[in-house]
Protein backbone atom coordinates (compact mmCIF):
# COMPACT_ATOMS: atom_id res chain seq x y z
CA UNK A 1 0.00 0.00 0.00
CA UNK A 2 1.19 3.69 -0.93
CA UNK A 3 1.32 5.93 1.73
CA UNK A 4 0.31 9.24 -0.02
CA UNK A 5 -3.49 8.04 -0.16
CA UNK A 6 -3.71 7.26 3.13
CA UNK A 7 -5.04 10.93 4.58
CA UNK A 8 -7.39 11.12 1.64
CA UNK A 9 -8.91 7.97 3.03
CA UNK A 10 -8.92 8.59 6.17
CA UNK A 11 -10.89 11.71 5.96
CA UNK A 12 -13.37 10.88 4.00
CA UNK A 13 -13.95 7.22 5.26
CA UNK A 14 -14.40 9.04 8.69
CA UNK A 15 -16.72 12.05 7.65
CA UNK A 16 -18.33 9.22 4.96
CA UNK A 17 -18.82 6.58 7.68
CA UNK A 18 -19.83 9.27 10.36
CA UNK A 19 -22.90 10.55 7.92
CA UNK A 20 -24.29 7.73 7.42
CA UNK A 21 -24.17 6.22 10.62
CA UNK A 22 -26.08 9.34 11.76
CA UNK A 23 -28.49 8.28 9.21
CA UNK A 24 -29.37 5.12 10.91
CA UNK A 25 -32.70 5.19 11.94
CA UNK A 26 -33.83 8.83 10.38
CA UNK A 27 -37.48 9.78 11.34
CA UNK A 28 -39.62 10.09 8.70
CA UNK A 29 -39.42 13.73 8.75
CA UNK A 30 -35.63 13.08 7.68
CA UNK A 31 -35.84 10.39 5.62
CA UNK A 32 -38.75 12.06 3.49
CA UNK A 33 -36.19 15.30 3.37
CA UNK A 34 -33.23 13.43 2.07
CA UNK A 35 -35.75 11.38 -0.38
CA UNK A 36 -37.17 14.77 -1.63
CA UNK A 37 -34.09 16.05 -2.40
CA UNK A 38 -32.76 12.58 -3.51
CA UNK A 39 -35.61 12.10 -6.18
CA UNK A 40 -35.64 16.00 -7.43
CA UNK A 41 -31.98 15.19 -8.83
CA UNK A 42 -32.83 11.39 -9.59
CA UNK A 43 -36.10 10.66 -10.79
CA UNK A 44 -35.41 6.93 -10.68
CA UNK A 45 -35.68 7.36 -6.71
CA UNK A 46 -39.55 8.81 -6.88
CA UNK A 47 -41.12 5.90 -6.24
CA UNK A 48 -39.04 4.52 -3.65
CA UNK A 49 -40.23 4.48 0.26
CA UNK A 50 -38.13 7.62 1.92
CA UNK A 51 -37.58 5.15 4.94
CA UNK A 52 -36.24 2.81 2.47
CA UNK A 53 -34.14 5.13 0.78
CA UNK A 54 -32.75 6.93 4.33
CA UNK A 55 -31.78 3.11 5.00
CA UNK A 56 -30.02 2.13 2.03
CA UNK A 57 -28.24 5.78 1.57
CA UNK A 58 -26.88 5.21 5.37
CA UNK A 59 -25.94 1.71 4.75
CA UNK A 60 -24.18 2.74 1.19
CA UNK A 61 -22.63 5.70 3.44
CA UNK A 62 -21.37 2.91 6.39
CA UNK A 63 -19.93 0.76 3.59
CA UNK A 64 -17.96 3.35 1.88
CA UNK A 65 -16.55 4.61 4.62
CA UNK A 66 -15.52 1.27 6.12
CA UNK A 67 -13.80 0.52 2.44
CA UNK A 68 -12.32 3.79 2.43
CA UNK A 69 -10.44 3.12 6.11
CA UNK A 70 -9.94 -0.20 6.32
CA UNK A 71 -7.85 -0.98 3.22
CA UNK A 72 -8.87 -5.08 2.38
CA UNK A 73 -10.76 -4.30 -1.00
CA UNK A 74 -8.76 -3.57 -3.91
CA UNK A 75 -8.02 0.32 -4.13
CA UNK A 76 -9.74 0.50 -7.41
CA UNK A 77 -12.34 -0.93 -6.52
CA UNK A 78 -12.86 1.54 -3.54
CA UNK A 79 -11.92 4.46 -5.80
CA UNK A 80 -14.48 3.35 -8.32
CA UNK A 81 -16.99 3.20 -5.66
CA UNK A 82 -15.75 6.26 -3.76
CA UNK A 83 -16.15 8.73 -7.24
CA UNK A 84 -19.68 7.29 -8.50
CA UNK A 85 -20.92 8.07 -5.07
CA UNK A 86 -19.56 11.50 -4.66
CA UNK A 87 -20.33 11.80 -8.32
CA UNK A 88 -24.08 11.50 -7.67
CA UNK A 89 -23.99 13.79 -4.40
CA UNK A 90 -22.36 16.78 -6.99
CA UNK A 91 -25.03 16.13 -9.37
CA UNK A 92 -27.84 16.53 -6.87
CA UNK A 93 -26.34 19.99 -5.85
CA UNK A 94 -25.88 21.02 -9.88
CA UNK A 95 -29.41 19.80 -10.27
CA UNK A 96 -31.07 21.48 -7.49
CA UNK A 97 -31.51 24.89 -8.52
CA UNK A 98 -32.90 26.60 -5.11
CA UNK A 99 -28.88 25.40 -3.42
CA UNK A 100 -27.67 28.41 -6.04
CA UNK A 101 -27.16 31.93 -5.66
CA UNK A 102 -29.28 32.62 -9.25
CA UNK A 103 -31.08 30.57 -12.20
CA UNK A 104 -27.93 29.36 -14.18
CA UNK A 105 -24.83 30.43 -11.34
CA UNK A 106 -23.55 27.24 -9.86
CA UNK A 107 -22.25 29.16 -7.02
CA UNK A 108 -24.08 28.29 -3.49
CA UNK A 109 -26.19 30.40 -1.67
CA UNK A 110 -26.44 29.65 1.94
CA UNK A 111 -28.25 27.07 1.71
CA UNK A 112 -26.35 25.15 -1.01
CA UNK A 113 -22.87 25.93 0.96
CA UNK A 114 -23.11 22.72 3.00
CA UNK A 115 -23.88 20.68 -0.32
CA UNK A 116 -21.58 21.96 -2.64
CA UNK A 117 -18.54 20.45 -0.46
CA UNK A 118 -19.52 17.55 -2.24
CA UNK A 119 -17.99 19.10 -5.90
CA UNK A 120 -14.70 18.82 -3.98
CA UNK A 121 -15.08 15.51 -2.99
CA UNK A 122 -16.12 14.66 -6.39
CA UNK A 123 -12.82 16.20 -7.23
CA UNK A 124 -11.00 14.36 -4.61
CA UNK A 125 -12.65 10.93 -5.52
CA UNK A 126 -11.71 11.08 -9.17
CA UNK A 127 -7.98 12.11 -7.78
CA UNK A 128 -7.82 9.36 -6.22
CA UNK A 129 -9.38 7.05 -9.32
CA UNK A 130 -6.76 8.05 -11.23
CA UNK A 131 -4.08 7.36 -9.16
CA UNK A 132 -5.33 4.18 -8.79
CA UNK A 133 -5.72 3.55 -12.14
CA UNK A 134 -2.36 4.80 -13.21
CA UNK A 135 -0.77 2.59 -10.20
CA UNK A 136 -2.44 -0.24 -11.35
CA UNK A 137 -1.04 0.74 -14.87
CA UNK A 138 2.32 0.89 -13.71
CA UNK A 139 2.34 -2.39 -11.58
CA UNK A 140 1.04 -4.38 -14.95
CA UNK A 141 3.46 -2.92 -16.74
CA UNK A 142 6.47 -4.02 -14.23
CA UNK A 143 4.56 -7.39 -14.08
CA UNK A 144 4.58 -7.80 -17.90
CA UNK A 145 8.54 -6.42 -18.13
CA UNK A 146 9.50 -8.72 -15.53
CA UNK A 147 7.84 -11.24 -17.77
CA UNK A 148 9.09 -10.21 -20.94
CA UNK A 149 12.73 -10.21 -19.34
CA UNK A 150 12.47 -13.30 -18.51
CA UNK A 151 11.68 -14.65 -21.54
CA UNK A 152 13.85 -13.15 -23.38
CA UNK A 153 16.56 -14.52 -21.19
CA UNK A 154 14.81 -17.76 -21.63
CA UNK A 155 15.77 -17.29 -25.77
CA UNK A 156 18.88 -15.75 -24.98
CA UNK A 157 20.05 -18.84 -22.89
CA UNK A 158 18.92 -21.21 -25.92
CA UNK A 159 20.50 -19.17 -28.41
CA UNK A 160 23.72 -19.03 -26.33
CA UNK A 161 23.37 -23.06 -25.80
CA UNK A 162 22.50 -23.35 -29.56
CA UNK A 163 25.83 -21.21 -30.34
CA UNK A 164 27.74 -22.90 -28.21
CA UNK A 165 26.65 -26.62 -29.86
CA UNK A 166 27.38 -25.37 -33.20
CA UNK A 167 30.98 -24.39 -32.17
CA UNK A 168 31.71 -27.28 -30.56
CA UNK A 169 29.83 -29.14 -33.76
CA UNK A 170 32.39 -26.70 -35.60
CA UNK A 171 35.36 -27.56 -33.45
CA UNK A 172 34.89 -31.12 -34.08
CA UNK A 173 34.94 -30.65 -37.76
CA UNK A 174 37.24 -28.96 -37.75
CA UNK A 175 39.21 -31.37 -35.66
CA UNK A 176 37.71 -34.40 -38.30
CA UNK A 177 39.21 -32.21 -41.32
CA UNK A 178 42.38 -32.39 -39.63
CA UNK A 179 43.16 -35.86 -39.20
């Protein structure tokens, strides 16, 4: 594991984990809020129960945040996971026009301040995506030199044996012309 990730986890598997444990168990008046606001950005939420959706938001919240701090899935895999999910949170504060200082202005207004952090973890999430990716880039490409080294050593070796058996076959010849 790289060690430059590791704050970028941390904080937002602890502020991740921490909102949606305090999701757990939302009264209806809460869980019809976050549905509202949920299904103005995401239509394909509408018909869903808000106490359903308050439970599986906090339980997608508790399970990203565990992945992001305790490291036992694959890092892309948490990355992945980590950017769709901040990826939808952005897109309900670009789609929710009364979090914006005007019609049009993607600015916050007071209201949208607390909502528009989630542009910069967007930001963050797709940082960390793409380091991911390009680690996982660079370790496949070590892993396939490694491989290709070795079998070119492989064909060196035989061509050095199979040089070596035609001087010798050479040698004797040579030795056979003589006598």
């Amino acid at each position: 594991m790289h060690i430059h990730p590791i704050p970028l986890r941390l904080a937002a598997g602890a502020f991740i984990l921490n909102s949606g444990l305090s999701k757990r168990g939302a009264d209806e008046d809460a869980a019809r809020g976050m549905h509202a606001m949920a299904a103005n950005a995401y239509p394909y939420f509408k018909d869903m129960e808000p106490q359903k959706f308050a439970k599986l938001l906090s339980s997608s919240e508790i399970a990203l945040g565990a992945a992001l701090l305790v490291p036992v899935l694959p890092r892309t895999v948490v990355a992945a996971g980590f950017t769709a999910f901040s990826g939808l949170l952005a897109g309900m504060y670009l789609k929710t026009p009364s979090l914006h200082v005007a019609e049009g202005d993607p600015r916050p207004n007071e209201q949208g301040v607390g909502i528009a952090k989630d542009v910069i973890m967007f930001g963050a999430a797709l940082s960390f995506l793409l380091d991911s990716l390009r680690m996982g880039t660079r370790k496949a490409a070590r892993k396939t030199t490694k491989k290709v080294a070795k079998e070119t050593a492989k064909v060196g070796r035989k061509t050095a044996e199979a040089g070596a058996k035609a001087a010798a076959v050479g040698v004797a010849a040579k030795k056979l012309r003589h006598h």
